[in-house]
Protein backbone atom coordinates (compact mmCIF):
# COMPACT_ATOMS: atom_id res chain seq x y z
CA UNK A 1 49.22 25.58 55.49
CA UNK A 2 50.66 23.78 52.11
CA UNK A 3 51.68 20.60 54.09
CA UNK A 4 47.79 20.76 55.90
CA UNK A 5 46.02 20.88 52.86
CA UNK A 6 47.97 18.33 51.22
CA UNK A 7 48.01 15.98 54.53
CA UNK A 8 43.96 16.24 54.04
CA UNK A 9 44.04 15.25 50.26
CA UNK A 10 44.15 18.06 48.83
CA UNK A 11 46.25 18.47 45.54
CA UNK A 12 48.19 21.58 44.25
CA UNK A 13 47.40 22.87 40.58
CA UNK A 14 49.40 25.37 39.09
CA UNK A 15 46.77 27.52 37.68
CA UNK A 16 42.94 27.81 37.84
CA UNK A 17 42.29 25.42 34.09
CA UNK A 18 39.27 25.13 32.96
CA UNK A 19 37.27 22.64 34.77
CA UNK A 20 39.18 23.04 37.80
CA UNK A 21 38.32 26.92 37.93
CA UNK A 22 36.33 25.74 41.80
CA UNK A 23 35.58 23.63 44.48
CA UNK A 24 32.27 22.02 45.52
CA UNK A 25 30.96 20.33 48.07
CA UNK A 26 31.12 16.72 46.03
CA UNK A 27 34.45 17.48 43.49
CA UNK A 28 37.98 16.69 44.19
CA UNK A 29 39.99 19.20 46.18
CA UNK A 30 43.00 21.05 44.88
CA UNK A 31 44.61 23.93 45.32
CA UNK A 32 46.01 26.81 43.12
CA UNK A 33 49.84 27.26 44.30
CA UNK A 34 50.19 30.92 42.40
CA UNK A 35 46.93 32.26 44.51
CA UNK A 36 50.21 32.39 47.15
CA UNK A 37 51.08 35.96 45.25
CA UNK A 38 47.46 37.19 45.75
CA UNK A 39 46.30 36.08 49.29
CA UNK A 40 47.20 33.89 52.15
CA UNK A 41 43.47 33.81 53.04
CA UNK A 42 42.65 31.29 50.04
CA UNK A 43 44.64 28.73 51.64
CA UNK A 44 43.02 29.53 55.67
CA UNK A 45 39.27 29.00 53.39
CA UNK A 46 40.36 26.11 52.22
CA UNK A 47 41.01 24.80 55.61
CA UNK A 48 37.41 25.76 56.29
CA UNK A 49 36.09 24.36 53.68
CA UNK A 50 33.91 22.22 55.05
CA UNK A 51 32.29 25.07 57.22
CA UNK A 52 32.01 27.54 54.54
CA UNK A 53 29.53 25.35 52.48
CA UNK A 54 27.29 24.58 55.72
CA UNK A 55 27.10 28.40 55.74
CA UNK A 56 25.55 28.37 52.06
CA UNK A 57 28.34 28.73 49.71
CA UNK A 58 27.36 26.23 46.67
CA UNK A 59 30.89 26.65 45.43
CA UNK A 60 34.64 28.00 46.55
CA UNK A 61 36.43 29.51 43.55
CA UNK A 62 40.26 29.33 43.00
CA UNK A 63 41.01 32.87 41.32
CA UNK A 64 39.16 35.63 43.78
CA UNK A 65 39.76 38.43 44.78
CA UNK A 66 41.63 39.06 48.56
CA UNK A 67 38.15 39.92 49.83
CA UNK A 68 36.03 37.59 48.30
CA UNK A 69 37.98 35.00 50.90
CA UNK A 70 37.55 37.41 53.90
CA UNK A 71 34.01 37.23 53.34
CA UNK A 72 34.16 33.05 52.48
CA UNK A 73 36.02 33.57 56.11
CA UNK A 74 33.74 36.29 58.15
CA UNK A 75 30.47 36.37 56.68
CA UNK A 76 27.80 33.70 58.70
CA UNK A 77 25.42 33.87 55.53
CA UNK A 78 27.64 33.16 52.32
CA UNK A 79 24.13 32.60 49.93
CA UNK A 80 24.64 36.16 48.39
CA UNK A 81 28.19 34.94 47.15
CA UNK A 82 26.04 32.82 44.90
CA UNK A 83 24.82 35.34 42.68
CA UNK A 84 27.94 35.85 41.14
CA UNK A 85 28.99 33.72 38.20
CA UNK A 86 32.90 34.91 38.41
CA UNK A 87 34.48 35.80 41.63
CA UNK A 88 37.46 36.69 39.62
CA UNK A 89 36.01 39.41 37.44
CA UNK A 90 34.71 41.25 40.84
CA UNK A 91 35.54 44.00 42.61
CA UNK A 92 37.18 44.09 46.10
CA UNK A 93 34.65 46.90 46.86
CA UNK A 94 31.52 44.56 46.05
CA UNK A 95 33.05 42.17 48.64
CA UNK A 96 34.07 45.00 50.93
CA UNK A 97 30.69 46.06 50.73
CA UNK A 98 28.89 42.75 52.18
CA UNK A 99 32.19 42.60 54.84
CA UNK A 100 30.53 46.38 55.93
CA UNK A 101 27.06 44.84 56.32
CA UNK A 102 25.04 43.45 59.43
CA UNK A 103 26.18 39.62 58.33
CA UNK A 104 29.87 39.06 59.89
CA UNK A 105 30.63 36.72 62.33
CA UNK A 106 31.62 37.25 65.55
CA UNK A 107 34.19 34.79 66.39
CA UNK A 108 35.40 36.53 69.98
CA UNK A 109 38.68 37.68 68.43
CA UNK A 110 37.83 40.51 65.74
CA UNK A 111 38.34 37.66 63.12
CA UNK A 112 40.42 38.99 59.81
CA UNK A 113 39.66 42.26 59.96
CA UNK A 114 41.74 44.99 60.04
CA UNK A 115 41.66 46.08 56.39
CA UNK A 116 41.57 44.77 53.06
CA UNK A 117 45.73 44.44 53.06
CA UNK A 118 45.82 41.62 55.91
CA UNK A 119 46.72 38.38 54.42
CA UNK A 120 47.34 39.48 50.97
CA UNK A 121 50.42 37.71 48.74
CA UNK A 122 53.48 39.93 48.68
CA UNK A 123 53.48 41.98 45.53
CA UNK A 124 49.65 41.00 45.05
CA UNK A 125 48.13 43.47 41.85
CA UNK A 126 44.71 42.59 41.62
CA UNK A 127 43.50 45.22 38.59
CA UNK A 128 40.54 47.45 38.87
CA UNK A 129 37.27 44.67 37.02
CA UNK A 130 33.95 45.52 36.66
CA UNK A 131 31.38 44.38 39.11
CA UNK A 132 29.44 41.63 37.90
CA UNK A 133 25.38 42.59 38.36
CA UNK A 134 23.78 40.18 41.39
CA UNK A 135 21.23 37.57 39.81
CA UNK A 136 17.74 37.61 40.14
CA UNK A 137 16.53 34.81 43.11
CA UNK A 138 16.53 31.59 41.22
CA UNK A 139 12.75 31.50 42.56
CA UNK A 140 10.37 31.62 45.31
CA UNK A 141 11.89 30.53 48.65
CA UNK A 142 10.82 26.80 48.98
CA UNK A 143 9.67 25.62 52.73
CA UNK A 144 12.54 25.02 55.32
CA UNK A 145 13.04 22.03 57.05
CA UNK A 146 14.29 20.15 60.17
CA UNK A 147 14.30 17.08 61.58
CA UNK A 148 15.38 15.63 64.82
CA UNK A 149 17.05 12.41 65.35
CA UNK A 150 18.20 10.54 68.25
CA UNK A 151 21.97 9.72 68.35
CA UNK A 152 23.70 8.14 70.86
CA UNK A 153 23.40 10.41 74.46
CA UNK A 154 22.35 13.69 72.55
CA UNK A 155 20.25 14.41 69.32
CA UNK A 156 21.21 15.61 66.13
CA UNK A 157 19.49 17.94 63.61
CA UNK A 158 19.46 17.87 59.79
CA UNK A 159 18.36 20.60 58.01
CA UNK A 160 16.96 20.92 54.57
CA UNK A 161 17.99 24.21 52.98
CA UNK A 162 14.80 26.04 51.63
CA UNK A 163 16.58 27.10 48.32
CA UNK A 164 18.68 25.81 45.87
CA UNK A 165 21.56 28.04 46.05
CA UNK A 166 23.06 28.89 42.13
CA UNK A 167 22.64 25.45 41.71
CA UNK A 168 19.33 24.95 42.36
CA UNK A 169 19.74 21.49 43.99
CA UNK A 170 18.29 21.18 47.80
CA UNK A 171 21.22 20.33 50.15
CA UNK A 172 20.63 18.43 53.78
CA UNK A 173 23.34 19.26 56.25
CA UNK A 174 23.97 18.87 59.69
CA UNK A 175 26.48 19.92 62.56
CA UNK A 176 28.17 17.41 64.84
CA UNK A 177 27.52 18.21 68.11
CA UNK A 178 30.41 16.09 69.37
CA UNK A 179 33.59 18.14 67.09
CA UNK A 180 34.13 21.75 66.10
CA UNK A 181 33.75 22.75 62.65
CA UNK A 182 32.35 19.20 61.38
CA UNK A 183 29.73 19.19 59.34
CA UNK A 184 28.50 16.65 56.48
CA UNK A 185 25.98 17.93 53.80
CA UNK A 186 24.30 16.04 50.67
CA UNK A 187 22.83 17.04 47.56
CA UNK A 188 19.27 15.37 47.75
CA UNK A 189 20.00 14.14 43.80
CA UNK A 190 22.90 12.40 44.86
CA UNK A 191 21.12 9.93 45.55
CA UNK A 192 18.27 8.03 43.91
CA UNK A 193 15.91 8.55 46.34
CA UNK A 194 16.13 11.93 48.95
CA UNK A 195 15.54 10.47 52.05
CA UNK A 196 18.80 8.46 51.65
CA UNK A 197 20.60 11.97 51.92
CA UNK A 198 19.36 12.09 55.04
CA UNK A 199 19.70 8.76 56.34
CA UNK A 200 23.86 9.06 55.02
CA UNK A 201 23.89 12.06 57.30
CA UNK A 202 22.28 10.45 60.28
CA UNK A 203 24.46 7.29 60.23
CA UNK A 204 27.43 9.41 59.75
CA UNK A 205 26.86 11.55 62.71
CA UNK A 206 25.94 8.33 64.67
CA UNK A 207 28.90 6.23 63.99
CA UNK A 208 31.11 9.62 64.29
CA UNK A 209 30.01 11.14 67.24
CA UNK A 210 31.86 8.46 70.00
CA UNK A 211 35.23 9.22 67.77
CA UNK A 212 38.20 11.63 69.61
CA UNK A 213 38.50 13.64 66.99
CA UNK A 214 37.08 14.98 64.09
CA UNK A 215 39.92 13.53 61.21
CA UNK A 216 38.54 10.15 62.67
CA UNK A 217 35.20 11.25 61.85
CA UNK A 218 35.95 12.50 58.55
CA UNK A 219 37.58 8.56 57.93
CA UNK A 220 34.25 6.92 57.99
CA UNK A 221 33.16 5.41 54.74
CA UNK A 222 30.10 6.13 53.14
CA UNK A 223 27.00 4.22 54.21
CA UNK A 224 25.47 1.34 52.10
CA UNK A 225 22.30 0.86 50.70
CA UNK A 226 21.83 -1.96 53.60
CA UNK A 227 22.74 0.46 56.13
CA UNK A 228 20.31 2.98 54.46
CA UNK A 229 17.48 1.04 54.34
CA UNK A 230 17.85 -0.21 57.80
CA UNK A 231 16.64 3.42 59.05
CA UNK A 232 14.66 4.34 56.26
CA UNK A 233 11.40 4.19 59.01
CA UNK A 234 13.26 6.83 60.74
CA UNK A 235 12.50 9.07 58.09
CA UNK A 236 10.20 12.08 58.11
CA UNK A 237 6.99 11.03 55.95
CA UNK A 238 7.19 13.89 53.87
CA UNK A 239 10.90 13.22 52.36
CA UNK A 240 9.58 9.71 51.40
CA UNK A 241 7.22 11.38 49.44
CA UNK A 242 8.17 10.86 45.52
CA UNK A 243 6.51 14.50 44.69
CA UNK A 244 9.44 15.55 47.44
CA UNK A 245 10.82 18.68 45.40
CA UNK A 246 14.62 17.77 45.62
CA UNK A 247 15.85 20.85 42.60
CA UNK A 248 14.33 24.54 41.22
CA UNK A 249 13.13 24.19 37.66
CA UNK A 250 15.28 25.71 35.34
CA UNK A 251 13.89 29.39 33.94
C-alpha cells in the first residue's frame, strides 16, 4: 500500500506536525508512516480518498483512532464525522457506535467488519480519551441542488451539497459514470465566481469520460478560464446569480 500511495503522489511524514495534522480535499497529500503501529486501515482510506470526501467528509485526519477509519471506510454518510474537531482525542466506542447504526455500506462482501481488532498495527495501544461532545449544526440546512449536463453518449450530474460541512463552504461534486470510484468535487470559493466550480467539473468529466482508465482521468489538467467561459451558457441561471450563497456565516 506504501509504494501505491507514493506512486499517486502521496508523501510520507513521520509524525502528524502541526499543519499537517489532515488531509482535504484541495491540500497536499501525505501520509503518517508511524500510523503503521496503530492501523492498516489509514493507509486502505487513503486509497479512497477521493471517495470518502464525495461521501461528505470535509477532512481525513492522520492520528485516529482504528475505528474512526472503519467508519471513513463503511459508513455511506461521513457528515457526522464533521462534528468532531479531534479524531484523535475520541473514543473507539463513539466510532463503534455510528459503525452499529442504520448508515453502513453494503459493498456485497461484509466490508471490514468483523470487529474492532481487524486491520489494527501490531502492538497498537490506543489509551482510553474522552469523547469529544458532537457540535451543534453549523445552521439551517441550505436548499440542495442538481443539475444535468450532457456529456458525450450519457449525462452527467453535479450536485451542490446543501450544507457546508465543518467548514461551512458549499462543495459541487460529481461521479463519473464512465470509472469506479472517480469523483471530482470543488469548493464554490475556489473560484472567483461559483459557476466556474461547476463548469471545471463538467469539462473534467467530459474530456475524462472517453479515457481507459481512471489514473488517465485523474492526469487531466485543470481547465482555463477560456475553457470556462466557453460553457458558462450551460450554466443553471441560479448559480450565475451573484447573491448565489457559496459559504454559512460564521456564528
Amino acid at each position: 500500500m506504501l509504494h501505491e500511495l507514493i506512486h499517486r503522489g502521496f508523501r510520507p511524514q513521520e509524525y502528524a506536525i502541526a499543519g499537517l495534522q489532515c488531509l482535504n480535499p484541495d491540500g497536499r497529500r501525505s501520509f503518517v508512516v508511524r500510523m503503521l503501529l496503530r492501523s492498516v486501515l489509514y493507509f486502505e482510506a487513503l486509497l479512497q480518498l477521493e471517495s470518502i470526501f464525495a461521501r461528505g467528509a470535509a477532512e481525513v485526519r492522520h492520528n485516529g483512532p482504528h475505528a474512526y477509519y472503519k467508519c471513513l471506510l463503511e459508513l455511506d454518510d461521513l457528515t457526522p464525522l464533521n462534528a468532531i474537531a479531534d479524531a484523535s482525542v475520541v473514543s473507539d466506542k463513539w466510532f463503534t457506535a455510528l459503525l452499529d447504526g442504520p448508515g453502513r455500506r453494503d459493498d456485497g462482501d461484509g466490508g471490514h467488519g468483523g470487529g474492532s481488532s481487524d486491520g489494527e498495527g501490531v502492538g497498537a495501544i490506543v489509551p482510553a480519551a474522552p469523547v469529544a461532545a458532537p457540535l451543534p449544526p453549523a445552521a439551517a440546512p441550505l436548499p440542495e441542488h442538481a443539475w444535468v449536463f450532457p456529456c458525450i453518449d450519457a449525462e452527467i450530474t453535479v450536485r451542490l451539497d446543501y450544507f457546508s460541512h465543518a467548514s461551512r463552504r458549499r462543495r459541487a461534486y460529481c461521479s463519473c459514470p464512465a470509472h469506479a470510484d472517480c469523483f471530482k468535487y470543488h469548493y464554490l470559493l475556489t473560484f472567483d465566481e461559483p459557476w466556474k466550480a461547476v463548469a471545471s467539473i463538467v469539462l473534467y468529466m467530459r474530456l475524462g469520460m472517453a479515457l481507459p482508465t481512471k489514473r488517465d482521468h485523474q492526469r487531466i489538467p485543470a481547465a482555463t478560464d477560456v475553457e470556462l467561459n466557453a460553457i458558462r451558457d450551460e450554466m443553471p441561471p441560479d448559480l450565475l446569480d451573484p447573491e448565489f450563497v457559496v459559504a454559512l456565516p460564521a456564528d
